[in-house]
C-alpha atoms as a PDB file:
ATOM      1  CA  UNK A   1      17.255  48.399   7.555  1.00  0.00           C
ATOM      2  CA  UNK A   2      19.247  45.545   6.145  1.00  0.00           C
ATOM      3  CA  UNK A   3      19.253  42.264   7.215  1.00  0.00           C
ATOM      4  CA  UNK A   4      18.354  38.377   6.051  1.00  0.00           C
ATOM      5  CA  UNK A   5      17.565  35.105   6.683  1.00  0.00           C
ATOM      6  CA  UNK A   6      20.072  32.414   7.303  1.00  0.00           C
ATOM      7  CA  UNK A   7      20.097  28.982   8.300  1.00  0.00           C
ATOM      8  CA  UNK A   8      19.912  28.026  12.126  1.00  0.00           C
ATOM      9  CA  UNK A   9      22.586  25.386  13.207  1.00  0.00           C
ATOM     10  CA  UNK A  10      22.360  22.315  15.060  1.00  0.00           C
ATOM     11  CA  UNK A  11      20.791  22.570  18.455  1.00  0.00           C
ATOM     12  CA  UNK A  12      22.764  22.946  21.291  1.00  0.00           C
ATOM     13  CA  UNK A  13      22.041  20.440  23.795  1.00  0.00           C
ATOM     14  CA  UNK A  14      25.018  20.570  26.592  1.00  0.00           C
ATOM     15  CA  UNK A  15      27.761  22.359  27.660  1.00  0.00           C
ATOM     16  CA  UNK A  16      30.403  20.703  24.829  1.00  0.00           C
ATOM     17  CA  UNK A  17      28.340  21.900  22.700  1.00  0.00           C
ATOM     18  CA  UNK A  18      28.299  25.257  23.628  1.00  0.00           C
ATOM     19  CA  UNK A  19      32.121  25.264  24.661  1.00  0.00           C
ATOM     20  CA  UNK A  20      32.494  24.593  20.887  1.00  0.00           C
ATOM     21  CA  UNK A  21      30.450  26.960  19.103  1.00  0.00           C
ATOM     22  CA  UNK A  22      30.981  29.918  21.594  1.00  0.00           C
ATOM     23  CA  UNK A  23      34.550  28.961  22.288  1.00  0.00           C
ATOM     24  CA  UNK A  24      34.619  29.338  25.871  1.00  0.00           C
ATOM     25  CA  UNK A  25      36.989  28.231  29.067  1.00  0.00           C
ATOM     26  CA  UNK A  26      36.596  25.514  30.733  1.00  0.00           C
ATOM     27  CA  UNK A  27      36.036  27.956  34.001  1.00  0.00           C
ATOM     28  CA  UNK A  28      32.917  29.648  31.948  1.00  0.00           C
ATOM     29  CA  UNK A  29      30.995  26.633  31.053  1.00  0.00           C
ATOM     30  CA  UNK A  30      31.253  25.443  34.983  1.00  0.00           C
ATOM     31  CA  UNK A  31      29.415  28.645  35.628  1.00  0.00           C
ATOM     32  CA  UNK A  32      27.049  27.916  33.472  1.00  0.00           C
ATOM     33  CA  UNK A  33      26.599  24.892  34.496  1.00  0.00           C
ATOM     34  CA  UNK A  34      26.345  25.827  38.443  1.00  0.00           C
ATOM     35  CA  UNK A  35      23.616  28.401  36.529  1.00  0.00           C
ATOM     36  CA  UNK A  36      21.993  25.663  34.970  1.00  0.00           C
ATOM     37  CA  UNK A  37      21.724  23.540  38.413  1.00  0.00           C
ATOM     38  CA  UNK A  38      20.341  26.219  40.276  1.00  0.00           C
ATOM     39  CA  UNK A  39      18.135  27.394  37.961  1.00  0.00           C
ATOM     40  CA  UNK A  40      16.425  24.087  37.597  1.00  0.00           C
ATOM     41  CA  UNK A  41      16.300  24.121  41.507  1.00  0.00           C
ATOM     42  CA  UNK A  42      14.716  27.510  41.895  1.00  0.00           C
ATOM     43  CA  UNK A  43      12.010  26.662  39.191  1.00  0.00           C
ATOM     44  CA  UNK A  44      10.714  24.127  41.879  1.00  0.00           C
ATOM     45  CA  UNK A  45       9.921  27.058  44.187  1.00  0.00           C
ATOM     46  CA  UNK A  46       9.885  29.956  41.790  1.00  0.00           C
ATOM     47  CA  UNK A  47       8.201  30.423  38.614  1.00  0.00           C
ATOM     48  CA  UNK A  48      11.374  32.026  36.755  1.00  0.00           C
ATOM     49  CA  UNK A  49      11.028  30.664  32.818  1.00  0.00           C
ATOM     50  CA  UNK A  50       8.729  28.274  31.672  1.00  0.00           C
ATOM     51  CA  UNK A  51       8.958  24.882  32.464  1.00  0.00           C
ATOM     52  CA  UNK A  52       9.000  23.005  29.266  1.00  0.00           C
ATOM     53  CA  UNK A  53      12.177  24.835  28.353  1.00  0.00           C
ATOM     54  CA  UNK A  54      14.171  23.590  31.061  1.00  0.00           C
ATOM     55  CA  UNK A  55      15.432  20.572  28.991  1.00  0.00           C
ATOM     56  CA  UNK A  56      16.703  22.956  26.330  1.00  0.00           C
ATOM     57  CA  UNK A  57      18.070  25.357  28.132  1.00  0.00           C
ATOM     58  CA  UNK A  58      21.516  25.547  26.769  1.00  0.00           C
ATOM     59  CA  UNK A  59      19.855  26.312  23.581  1.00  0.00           C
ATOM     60  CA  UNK A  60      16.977  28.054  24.663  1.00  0.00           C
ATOM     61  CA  UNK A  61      18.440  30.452  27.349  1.00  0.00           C
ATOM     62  CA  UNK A  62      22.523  30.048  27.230  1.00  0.00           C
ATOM     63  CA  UNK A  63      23.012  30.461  23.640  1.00  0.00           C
ATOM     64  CA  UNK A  64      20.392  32.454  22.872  1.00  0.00           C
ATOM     65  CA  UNK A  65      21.932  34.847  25.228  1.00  0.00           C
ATOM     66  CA  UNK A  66      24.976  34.440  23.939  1.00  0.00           C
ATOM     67  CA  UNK A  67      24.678  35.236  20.348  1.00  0.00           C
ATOM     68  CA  UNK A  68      24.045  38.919  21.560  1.00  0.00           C
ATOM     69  CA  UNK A  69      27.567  38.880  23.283  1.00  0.00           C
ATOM     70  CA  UNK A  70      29.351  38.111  20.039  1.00  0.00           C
ATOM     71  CA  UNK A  71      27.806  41.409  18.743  1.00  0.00           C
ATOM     72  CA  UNK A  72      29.427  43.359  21.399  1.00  0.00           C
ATOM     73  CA  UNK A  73      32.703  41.678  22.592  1.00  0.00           C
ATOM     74  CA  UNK A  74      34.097  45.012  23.494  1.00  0.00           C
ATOM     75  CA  UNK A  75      31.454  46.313  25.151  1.00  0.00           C
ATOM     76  CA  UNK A  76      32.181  47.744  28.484  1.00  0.00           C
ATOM     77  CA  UNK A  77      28.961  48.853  30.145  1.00  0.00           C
ATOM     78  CA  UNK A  78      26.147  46.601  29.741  1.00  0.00           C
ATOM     79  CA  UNK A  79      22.563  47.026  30.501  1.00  0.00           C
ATOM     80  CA  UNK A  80      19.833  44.569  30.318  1.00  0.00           C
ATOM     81  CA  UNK A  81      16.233  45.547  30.883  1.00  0.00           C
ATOM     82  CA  UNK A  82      13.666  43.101  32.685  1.00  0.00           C
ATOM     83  CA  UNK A  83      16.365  40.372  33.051  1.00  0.00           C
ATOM     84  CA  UNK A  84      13.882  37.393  34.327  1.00  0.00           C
ATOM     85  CA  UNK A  85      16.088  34.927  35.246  1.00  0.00           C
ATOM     86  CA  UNK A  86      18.960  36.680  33.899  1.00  0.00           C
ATOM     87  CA  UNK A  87      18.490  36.142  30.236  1.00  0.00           C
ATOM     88  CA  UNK A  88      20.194  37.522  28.074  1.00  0.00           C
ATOM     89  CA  UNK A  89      21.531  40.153  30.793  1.00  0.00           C
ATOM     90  CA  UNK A  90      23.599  37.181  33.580  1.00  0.00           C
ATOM     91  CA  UNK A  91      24.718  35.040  30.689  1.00  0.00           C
ATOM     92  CA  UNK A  92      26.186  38.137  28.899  1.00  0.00           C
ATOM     93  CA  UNK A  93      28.309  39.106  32.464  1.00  0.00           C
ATOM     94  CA  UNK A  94      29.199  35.584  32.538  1.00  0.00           C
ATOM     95  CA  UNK A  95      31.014  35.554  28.535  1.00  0.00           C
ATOM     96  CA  UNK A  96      32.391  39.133  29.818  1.00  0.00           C
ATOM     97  CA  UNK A  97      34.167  37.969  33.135  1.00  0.00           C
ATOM     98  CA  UNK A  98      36.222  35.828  31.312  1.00  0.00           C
ATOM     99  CA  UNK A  99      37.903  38.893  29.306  1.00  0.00           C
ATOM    100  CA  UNK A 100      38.511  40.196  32.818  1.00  0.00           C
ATOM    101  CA  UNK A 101      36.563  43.727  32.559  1.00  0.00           C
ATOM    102  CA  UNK A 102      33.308  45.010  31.636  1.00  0.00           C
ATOM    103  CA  UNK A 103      30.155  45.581  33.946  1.00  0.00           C
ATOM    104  CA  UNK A 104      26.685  44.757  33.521  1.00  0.00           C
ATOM    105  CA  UNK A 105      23.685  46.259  35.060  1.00  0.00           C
ATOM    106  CA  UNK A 106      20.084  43.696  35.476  1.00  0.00           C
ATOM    107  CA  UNK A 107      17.318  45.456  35.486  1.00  0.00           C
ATOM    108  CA  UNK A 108      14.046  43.641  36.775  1.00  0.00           C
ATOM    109  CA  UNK A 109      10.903  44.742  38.934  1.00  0.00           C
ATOM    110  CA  UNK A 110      10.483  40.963  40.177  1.00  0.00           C
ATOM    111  CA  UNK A 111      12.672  40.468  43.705  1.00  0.00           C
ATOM    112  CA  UNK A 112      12.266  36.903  43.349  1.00  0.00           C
ATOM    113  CA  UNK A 113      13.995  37.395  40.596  1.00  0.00           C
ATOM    114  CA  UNK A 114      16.214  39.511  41.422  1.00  0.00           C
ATOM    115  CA  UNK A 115      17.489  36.772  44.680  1.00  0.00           C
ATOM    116  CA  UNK A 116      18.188  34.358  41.857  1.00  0.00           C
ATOM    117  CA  UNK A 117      20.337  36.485  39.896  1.00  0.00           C
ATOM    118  CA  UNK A 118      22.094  37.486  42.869  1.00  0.00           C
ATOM    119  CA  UNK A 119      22.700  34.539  43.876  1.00  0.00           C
ATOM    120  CA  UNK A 120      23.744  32.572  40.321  1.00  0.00           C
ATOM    121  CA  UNK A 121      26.338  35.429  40.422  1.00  0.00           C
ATOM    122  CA  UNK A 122      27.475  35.075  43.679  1.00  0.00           C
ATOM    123  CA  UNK A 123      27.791  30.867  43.446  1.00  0.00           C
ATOM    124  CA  UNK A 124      29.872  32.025  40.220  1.00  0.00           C
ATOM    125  CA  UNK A 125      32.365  34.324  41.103  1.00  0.00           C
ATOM    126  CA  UNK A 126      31.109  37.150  39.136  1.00  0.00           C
ATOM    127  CA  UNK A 127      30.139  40.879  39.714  1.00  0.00           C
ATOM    128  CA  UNK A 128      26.941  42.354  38.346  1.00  0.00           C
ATOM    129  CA  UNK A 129      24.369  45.177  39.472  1.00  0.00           C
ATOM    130  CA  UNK A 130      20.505  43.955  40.098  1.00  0.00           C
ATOM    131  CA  UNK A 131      18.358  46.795  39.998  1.00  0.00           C
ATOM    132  CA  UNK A 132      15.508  45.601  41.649  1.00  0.00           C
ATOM    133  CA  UNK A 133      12.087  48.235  40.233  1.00  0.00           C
ATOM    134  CA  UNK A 134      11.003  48.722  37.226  1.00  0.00           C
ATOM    135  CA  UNK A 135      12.223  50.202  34.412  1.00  0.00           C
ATOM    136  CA  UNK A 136      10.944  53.258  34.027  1.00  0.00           C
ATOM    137  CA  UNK A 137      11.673  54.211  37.534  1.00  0.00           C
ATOM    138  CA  UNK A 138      15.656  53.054  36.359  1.00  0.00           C
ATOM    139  CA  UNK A 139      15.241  54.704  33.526  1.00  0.00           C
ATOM    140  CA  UNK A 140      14.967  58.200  34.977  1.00  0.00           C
ATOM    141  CA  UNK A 141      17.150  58.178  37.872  1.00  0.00           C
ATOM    142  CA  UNK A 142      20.062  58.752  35.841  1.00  0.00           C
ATOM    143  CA  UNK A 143      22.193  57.213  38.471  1.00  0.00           C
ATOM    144  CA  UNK A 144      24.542  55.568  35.580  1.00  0.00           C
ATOM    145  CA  UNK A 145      24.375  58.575  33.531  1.00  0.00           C
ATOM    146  CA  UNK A 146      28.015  59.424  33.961  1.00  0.00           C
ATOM    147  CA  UNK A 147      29.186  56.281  31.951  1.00  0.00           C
ATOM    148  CA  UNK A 148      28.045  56.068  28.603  1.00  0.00           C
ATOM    149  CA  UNK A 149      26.388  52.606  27.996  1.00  0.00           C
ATOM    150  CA  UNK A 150      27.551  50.441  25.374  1.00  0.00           C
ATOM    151  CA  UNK A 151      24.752  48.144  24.593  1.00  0.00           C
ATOM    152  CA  UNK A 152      21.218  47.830  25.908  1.00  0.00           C
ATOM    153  CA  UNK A 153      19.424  44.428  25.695  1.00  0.00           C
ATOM    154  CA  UNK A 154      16.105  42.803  26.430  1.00  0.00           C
ATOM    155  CA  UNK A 155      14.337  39.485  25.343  1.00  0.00           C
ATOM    156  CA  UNK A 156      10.677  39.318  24.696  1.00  0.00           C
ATOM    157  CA  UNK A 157       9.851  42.327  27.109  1.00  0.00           C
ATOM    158  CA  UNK A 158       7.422  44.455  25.170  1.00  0.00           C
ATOM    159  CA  UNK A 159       6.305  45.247  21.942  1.00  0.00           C
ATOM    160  CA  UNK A 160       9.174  47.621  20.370  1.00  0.00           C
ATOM    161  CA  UNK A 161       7.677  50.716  19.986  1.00  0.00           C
ATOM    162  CA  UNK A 162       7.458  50.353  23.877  1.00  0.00           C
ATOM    163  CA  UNK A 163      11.015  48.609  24.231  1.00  0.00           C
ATOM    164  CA  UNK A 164      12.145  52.088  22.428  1.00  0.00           C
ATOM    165  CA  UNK A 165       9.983  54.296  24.985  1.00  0.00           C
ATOM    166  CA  UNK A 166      11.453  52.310  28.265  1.00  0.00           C
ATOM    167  CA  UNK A 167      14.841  52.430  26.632  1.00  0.00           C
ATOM    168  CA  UNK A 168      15.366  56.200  24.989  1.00  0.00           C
ATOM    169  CA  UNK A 169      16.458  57.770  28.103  1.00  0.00           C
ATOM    170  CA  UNK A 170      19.730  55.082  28.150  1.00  0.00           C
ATOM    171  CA  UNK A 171      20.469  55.586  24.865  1.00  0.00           C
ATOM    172  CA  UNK A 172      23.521  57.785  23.823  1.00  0.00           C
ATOM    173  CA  UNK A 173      25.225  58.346  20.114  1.00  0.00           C
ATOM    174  CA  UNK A 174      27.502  55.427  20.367  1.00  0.00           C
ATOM    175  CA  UNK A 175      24.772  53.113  21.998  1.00  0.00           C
ATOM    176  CA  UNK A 176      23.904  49.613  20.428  1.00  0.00           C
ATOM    177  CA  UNK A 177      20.169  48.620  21.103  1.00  0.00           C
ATOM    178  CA  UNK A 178      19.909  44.420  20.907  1.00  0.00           C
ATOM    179  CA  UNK A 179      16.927  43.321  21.002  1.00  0.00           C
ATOM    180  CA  UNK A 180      15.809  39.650  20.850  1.00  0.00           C
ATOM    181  CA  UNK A 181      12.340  39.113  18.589  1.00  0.00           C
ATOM    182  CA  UNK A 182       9.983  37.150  16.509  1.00  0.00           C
ATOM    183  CA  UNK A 183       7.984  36.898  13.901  1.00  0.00           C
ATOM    184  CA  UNK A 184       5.873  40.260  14.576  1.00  0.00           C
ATOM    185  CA  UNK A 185       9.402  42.450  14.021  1.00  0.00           C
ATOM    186  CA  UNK A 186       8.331  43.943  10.650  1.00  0.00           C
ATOM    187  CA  UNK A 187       4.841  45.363  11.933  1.00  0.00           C
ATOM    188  CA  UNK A 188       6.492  46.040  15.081  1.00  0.00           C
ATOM    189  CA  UNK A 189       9.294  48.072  13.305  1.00  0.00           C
ATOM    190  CA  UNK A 190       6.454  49.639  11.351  1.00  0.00           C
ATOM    191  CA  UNK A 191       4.503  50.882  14.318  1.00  0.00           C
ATOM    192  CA  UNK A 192       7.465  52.203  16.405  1.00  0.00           C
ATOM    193  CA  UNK A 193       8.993  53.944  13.225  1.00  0.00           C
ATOM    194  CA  UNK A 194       5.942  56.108  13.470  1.00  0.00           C
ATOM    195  CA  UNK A 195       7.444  58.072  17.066  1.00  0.00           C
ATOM    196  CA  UNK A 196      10.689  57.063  16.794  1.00  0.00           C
ATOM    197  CA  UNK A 197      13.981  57.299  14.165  1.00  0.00           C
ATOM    198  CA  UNK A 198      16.875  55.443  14.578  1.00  0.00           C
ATOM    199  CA  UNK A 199      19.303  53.083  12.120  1.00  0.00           C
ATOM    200  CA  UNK A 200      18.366  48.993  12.676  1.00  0.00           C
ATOM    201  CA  UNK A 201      20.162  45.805  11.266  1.00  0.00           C
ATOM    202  CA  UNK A 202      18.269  42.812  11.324  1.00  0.00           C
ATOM    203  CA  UNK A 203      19.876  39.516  12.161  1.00  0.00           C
ATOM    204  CA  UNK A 204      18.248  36.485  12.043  1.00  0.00           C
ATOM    205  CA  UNK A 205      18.874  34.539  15.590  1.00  0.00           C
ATOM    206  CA  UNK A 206      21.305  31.297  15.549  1.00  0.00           C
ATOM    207  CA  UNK A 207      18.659  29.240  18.063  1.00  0.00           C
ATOM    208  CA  UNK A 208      15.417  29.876  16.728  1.00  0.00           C
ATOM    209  CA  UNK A 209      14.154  29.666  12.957  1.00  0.00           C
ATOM    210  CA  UNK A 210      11.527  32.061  13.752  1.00  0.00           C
ATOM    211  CA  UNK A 211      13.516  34.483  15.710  1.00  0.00           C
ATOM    212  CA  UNK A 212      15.330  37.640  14.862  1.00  0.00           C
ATOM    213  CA  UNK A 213      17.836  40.311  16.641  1.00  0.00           C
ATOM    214  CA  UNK A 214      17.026  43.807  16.027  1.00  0.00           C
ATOM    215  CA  UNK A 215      20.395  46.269  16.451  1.00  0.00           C
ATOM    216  CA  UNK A 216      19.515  49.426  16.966  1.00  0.00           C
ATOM    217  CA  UNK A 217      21.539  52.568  16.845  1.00  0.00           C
ATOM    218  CA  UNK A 218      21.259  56.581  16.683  1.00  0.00           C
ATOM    219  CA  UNK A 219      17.587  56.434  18.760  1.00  0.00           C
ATOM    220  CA  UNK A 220      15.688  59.602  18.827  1.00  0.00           C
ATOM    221  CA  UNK A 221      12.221  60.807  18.984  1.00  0.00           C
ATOM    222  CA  UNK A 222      10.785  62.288  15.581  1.00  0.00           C
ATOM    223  CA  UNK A 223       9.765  65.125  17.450  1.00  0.00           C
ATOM    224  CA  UNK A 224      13.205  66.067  18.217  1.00  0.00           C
ATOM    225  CA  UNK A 225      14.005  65.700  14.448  1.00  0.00           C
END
């Protein structure tokens, strides 16, 4: 594992600021902004992220998703497990409709949820699969199996050693595993190491001093080793 810590820059606090340190079109950032509008009016009715980080959320949500994008510009099949709101999972299908191909697949159990995301993409213009049922039940169908799956994402869903158990049956050779954590990673990596073997980069996040990115590659169980 390899990986340090850098310095986080300055916050993001509206869409020119995120047009300049993503670099995106003009068309891009009005989706995210329609996102951030309707997010904010869905929170009156739905309890989709917490409330206090509604005034940040082009740090807190948009470029925190983000960041994982830039790891994987090329990446053509997308999947992000127990989306929320759609973070990182919506914003990620957002950067990758403005390349013009790419797919990404949202993967959460909540269907109040799941409306929202539907409908953010719809407002926007965008095309995106919402699996509506839990992971594990996605997991096993194998109904994507015939496309190998690029990257496989998730923000503060479980601890990692379970992240790695509700993931493994996605994962293929060539499969990138980016995860979005905090300050527990090292014990974390510690305790899933003990069931499972795979190559991981740490990279410390751009939008939260505490935060970190955990790439993971080449997952298998140690008792297939």
């Amino acid at each position: 594992m390899t990986g340090a810590r850098g310095q986080v820059p300055a916050p993001i606090a509206g869409p020119s600021q995120f047009a300049e340190a993503f670099d995106v079109s003009r068309e891009t950032l009005g989706r995210l902004e329609l996102y951030a509008r309707l997010l904010e009016q869905w929170q009156k009715a739905v309890n989709l992220v917490s409330g206090k980080t509604l005034p940040q959320v082009w740090q807190r949500h948009f470029a925190d998703s983000a960041q994982l994008y830039r790891m994987a510009p090329d990446a053509k099949r997308w999947v992000d497990l127990g989306s929320g709101a759609g973070f990182p999972g919506l914003v990620v299908a957002i950067l990758m409709a403005e390349r013009g191909e790419g797919h990404v697949t949202l993967v959460e159990s909540d269907v109040r949820k799941g409306a929202f995301m539907r409908e953010v993409a719809r407002q926007a213009g965008i095309v995106v699969d919402v699996a509506t049922e839990r992971i594990e039940s996605f997991s096993t169908k194998g109904r994507i199996s015939e496309t190998a799956i690029n990257v496989i994402s998730a923000r503060a869903l479980a601890p990692l050693d379970r992240l790695l158990e509700l993931s493994s049956a996605l994962f293929s050779r060539n499969t990138l595993g980016l995860f979005l954590k905090g300050r527990e990673l090292r014990s974390e990596l510690d305790e899933a190491q003990r069931r499972w073997a795979f190559d991981s980069t740490v990279v410390p996040s751009l939008t939260d001093a505490s935060g970190q990115i955990l790439q993971v590659r080449a997952l298998r169980a140690r008792t297939e080793d």
